[in-house]
PDB file of N, CA and C in Angstrom:
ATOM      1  N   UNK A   1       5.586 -13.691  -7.166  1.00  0.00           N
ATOM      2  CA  UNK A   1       4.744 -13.149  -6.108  1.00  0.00           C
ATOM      3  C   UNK A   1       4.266 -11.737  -6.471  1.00  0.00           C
ATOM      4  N   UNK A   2       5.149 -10.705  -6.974  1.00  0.00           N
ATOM      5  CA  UNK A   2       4.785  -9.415  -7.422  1.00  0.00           C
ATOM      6  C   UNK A   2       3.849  -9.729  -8.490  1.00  0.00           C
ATOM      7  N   UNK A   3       3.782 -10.679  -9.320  1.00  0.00           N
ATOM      8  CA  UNK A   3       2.646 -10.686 -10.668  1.00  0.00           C
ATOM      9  C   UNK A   3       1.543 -11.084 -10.006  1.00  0.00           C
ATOM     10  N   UNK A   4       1.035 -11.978  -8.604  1.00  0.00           N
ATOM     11  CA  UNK A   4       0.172 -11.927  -8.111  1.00  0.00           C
ATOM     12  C   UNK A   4      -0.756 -10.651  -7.535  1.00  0.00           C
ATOM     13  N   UNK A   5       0.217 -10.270  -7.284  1.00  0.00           N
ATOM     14  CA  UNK A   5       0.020  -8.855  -6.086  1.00  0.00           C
ATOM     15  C   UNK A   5      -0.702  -7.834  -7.494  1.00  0.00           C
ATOM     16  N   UNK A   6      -0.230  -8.229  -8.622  1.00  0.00           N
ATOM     17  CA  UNK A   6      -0.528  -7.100  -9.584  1.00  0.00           C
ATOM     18  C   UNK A   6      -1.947  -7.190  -9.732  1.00  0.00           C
ATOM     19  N   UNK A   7      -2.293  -8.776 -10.127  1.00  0.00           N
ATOM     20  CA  UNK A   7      -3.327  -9.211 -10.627  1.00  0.00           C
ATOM     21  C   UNK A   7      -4.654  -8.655  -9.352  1.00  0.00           C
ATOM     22  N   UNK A   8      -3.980  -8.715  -8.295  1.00  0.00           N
ATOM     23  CA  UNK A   8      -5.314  -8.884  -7.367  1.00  0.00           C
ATOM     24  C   UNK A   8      -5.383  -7.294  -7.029  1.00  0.00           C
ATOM     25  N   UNK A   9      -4.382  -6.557  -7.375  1.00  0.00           N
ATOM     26  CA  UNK A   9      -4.861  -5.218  -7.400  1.00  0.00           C
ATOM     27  C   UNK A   9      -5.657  -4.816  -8.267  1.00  0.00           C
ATOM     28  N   UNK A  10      -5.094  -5.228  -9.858  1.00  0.00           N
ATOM     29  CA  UNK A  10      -6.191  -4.748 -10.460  1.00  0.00           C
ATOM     30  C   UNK A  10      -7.796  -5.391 -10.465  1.00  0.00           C
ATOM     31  N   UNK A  11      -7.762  -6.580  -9.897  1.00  0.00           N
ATOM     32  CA  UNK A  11      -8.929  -6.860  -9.714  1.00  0.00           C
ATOM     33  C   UNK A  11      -9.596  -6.244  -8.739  1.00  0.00           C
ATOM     34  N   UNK A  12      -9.119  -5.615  -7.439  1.00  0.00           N
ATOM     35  CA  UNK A  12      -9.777  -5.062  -6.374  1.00  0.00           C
ATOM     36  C   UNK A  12     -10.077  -3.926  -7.288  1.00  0.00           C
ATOM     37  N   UNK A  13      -9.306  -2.853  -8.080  1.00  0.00           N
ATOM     38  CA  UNK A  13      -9.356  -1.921  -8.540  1.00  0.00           C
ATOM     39  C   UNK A  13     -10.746  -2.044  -9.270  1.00  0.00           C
ATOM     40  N   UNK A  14     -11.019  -3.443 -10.080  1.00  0.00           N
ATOM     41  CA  UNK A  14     -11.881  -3.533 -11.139  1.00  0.00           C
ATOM     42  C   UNK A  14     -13.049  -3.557 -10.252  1.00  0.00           C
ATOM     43  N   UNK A  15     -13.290  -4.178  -9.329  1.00  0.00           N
ATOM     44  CA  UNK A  15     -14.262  -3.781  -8.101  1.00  0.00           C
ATOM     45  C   UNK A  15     -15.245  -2.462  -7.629  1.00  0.00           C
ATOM     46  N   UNK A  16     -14.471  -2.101  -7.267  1.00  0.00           N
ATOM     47  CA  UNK A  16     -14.575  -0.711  -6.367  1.00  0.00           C
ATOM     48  C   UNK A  16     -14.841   0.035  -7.828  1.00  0.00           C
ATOM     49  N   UNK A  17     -14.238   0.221  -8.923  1.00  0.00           N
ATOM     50  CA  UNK A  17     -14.713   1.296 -10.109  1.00  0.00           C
ATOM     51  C   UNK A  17     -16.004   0.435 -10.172  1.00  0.00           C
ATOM     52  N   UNK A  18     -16.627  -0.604 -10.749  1.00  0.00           N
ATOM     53  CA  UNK A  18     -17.795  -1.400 -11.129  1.00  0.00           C
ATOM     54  C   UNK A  18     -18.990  -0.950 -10.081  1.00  0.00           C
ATOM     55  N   UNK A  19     -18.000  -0.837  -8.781  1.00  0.00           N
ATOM     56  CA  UNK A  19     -19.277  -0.383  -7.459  1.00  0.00           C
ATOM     57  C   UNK A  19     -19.704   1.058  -7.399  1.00  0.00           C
ATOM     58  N   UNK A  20     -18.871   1.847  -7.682  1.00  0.00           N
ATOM     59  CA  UNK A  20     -18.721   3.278  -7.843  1.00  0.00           C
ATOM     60  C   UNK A  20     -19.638   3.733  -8.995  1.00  0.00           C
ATOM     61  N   UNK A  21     -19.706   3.049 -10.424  1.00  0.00           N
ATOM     62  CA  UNK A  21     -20.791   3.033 -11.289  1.00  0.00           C
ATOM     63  C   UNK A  21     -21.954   2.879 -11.131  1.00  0.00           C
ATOM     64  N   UNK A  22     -21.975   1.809 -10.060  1.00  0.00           N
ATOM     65  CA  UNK A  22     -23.584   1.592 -10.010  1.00  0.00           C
ATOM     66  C   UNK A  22     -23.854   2.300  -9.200  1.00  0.00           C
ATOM     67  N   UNK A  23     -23.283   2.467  -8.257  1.00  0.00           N
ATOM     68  CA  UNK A  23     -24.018   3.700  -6.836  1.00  0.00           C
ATOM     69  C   UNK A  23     -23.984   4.918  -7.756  1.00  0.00           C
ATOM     70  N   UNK A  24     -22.967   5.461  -8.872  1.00  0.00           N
ATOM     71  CA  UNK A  24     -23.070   6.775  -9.460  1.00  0.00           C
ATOM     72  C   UNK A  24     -24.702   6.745 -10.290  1.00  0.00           C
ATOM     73  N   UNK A  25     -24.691   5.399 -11.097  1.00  0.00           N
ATOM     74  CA  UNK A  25     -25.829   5.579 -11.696  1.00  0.00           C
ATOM     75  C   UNK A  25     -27.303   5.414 -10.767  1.00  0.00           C
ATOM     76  N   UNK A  26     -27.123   4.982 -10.123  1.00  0.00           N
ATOM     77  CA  UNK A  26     -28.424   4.938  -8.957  1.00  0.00           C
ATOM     78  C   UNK A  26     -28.530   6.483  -8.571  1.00  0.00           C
ATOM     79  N   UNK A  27     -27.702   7.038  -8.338  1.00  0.00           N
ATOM     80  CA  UNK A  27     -27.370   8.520  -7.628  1.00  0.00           C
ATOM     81  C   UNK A  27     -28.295   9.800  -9.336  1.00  0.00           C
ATOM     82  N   UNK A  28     -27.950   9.402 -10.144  1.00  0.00           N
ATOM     83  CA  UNK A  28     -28.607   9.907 -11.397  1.00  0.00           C
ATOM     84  C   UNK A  28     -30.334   9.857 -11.256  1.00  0.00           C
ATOM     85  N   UNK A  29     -30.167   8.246 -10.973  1.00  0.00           N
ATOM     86  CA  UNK A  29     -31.484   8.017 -11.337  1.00  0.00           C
ATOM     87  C   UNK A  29     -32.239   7.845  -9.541  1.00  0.00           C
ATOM     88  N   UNK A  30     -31.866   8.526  -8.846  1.00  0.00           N
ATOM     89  CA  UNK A  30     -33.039   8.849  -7.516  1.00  0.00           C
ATOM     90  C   UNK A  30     -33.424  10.417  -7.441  1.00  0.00           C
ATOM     91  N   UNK A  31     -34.319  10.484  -7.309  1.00  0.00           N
ATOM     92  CA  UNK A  31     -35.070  11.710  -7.219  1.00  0.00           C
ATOM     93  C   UNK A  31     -35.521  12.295  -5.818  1.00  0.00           C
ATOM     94  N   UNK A  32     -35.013  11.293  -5.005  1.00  0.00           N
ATOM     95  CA  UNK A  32     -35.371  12.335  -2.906  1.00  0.00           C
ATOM     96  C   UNK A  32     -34.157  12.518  -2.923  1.00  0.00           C
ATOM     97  N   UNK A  33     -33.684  14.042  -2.105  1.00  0.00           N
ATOM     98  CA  UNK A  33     -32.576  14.588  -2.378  1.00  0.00           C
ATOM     99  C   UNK A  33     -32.116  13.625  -1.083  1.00  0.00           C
ATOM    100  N   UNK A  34     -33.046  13.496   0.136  1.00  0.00           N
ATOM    101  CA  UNK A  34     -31.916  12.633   1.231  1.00  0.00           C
ATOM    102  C   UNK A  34     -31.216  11.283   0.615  1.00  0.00           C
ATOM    103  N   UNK A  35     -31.968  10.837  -0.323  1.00  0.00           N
ATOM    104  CA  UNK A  35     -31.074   9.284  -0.370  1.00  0.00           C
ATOM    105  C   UNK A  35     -29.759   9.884  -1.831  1.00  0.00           C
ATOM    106  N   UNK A  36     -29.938  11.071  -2.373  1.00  0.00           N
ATOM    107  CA  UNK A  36     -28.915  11.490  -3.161  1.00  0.00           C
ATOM    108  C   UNK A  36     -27.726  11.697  -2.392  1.00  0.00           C
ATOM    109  N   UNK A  37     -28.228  12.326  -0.865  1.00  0.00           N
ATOM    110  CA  UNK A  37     -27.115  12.857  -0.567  1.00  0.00           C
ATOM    111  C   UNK A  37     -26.668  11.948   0.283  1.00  0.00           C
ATOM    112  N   UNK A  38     -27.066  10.796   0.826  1.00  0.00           N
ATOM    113  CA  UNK A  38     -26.426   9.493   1.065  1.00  0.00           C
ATOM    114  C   UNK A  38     -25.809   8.798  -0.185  1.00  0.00           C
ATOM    115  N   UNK A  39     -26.138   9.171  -1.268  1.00  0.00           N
ATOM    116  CA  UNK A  39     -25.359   8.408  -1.645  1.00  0.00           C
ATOM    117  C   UNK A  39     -23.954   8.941  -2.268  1.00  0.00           C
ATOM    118  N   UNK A  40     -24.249   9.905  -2.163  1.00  0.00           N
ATOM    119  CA  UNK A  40     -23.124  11.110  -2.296  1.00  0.00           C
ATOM    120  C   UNK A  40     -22.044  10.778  -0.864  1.00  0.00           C
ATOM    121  N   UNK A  41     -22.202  10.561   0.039  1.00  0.00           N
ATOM    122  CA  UNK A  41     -21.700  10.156   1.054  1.00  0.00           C
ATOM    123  C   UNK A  41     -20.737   8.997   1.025  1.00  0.00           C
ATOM    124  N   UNK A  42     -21.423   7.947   0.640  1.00  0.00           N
ATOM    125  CA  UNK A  42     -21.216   6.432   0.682  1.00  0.00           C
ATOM    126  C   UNK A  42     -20.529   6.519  -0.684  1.00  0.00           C
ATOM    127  N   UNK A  43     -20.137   7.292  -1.806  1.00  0.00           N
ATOM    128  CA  UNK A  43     -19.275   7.147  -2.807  1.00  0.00           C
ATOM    129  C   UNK A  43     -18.494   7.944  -2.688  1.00  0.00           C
ATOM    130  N   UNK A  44     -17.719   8.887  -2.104  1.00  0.00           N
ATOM    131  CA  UNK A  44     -16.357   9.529  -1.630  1.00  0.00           C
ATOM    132  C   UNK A  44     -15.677   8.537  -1.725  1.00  0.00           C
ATOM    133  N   UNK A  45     -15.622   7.940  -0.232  1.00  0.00           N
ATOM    134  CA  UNK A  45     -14.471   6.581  -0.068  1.00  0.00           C
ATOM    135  C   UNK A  45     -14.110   6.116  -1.547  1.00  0.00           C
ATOM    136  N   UNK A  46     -14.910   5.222  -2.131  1.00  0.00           N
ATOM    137  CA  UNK A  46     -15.215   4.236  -3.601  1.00  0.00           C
ATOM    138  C   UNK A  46     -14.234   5.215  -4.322  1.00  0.00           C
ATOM    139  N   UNK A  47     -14.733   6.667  -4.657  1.00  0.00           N
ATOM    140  CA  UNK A  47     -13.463   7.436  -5.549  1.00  0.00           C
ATOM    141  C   UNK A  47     -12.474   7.306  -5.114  1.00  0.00           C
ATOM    142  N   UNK A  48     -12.168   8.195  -4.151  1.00  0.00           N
ATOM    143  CA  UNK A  48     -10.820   8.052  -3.086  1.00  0.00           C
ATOM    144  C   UNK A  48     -10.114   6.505  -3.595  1.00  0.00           C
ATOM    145  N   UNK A  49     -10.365   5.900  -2.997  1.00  0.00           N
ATOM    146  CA  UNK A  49     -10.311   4.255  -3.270  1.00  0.00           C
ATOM    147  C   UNK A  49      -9.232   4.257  -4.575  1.00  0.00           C
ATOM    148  N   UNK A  50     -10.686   4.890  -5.549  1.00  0.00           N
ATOM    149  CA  UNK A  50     -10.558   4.372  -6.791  1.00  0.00           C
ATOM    150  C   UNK A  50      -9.272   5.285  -7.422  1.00  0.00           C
ATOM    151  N   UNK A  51      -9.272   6.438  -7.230  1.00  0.00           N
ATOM    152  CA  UNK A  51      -7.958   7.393  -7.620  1.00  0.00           C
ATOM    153  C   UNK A  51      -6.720   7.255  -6.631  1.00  0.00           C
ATOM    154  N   UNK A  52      -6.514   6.428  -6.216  1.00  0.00           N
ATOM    155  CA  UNK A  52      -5.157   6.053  -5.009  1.00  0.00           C
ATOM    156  C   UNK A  52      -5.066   7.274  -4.130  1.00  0.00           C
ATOM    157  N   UNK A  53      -6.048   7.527  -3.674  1.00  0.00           N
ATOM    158  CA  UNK A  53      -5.931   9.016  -2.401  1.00  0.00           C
ATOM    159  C   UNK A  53      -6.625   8.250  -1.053  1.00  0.00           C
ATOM    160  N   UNK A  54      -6.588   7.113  -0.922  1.00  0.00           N
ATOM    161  CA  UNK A  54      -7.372   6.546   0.129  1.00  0.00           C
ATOM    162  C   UNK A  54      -7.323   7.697   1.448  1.00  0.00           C
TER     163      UNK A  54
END
């Protein structure tokens, strides 16, 4: 049961970093500062998330 629990963490883990990339690289490549700073918003959590500081 614990080798399950492992697997599906690191898969959630593999998730949330994969989602965090693409919103980071979208965030590179937009040029209106309001949707930068939404998206600056909407990727806190995703880090957090992603560095175990939920």
């Amino acid at each position: 049961m614990e080798f399950v629990n492992s697997i599906i963490n690191w898969i959630y883990y593999g998730i949330v970093g994969f989602t965090a990339i693409i919103m980071i690289y979208n965030l590179i490549k937009e040029k209106s500062w309001e949707k930068e700073v939404l998206y600056i918003l909407v990727i806190i959590p995703f880090l957090l998330r992603l560095f175990g500081l939920k």
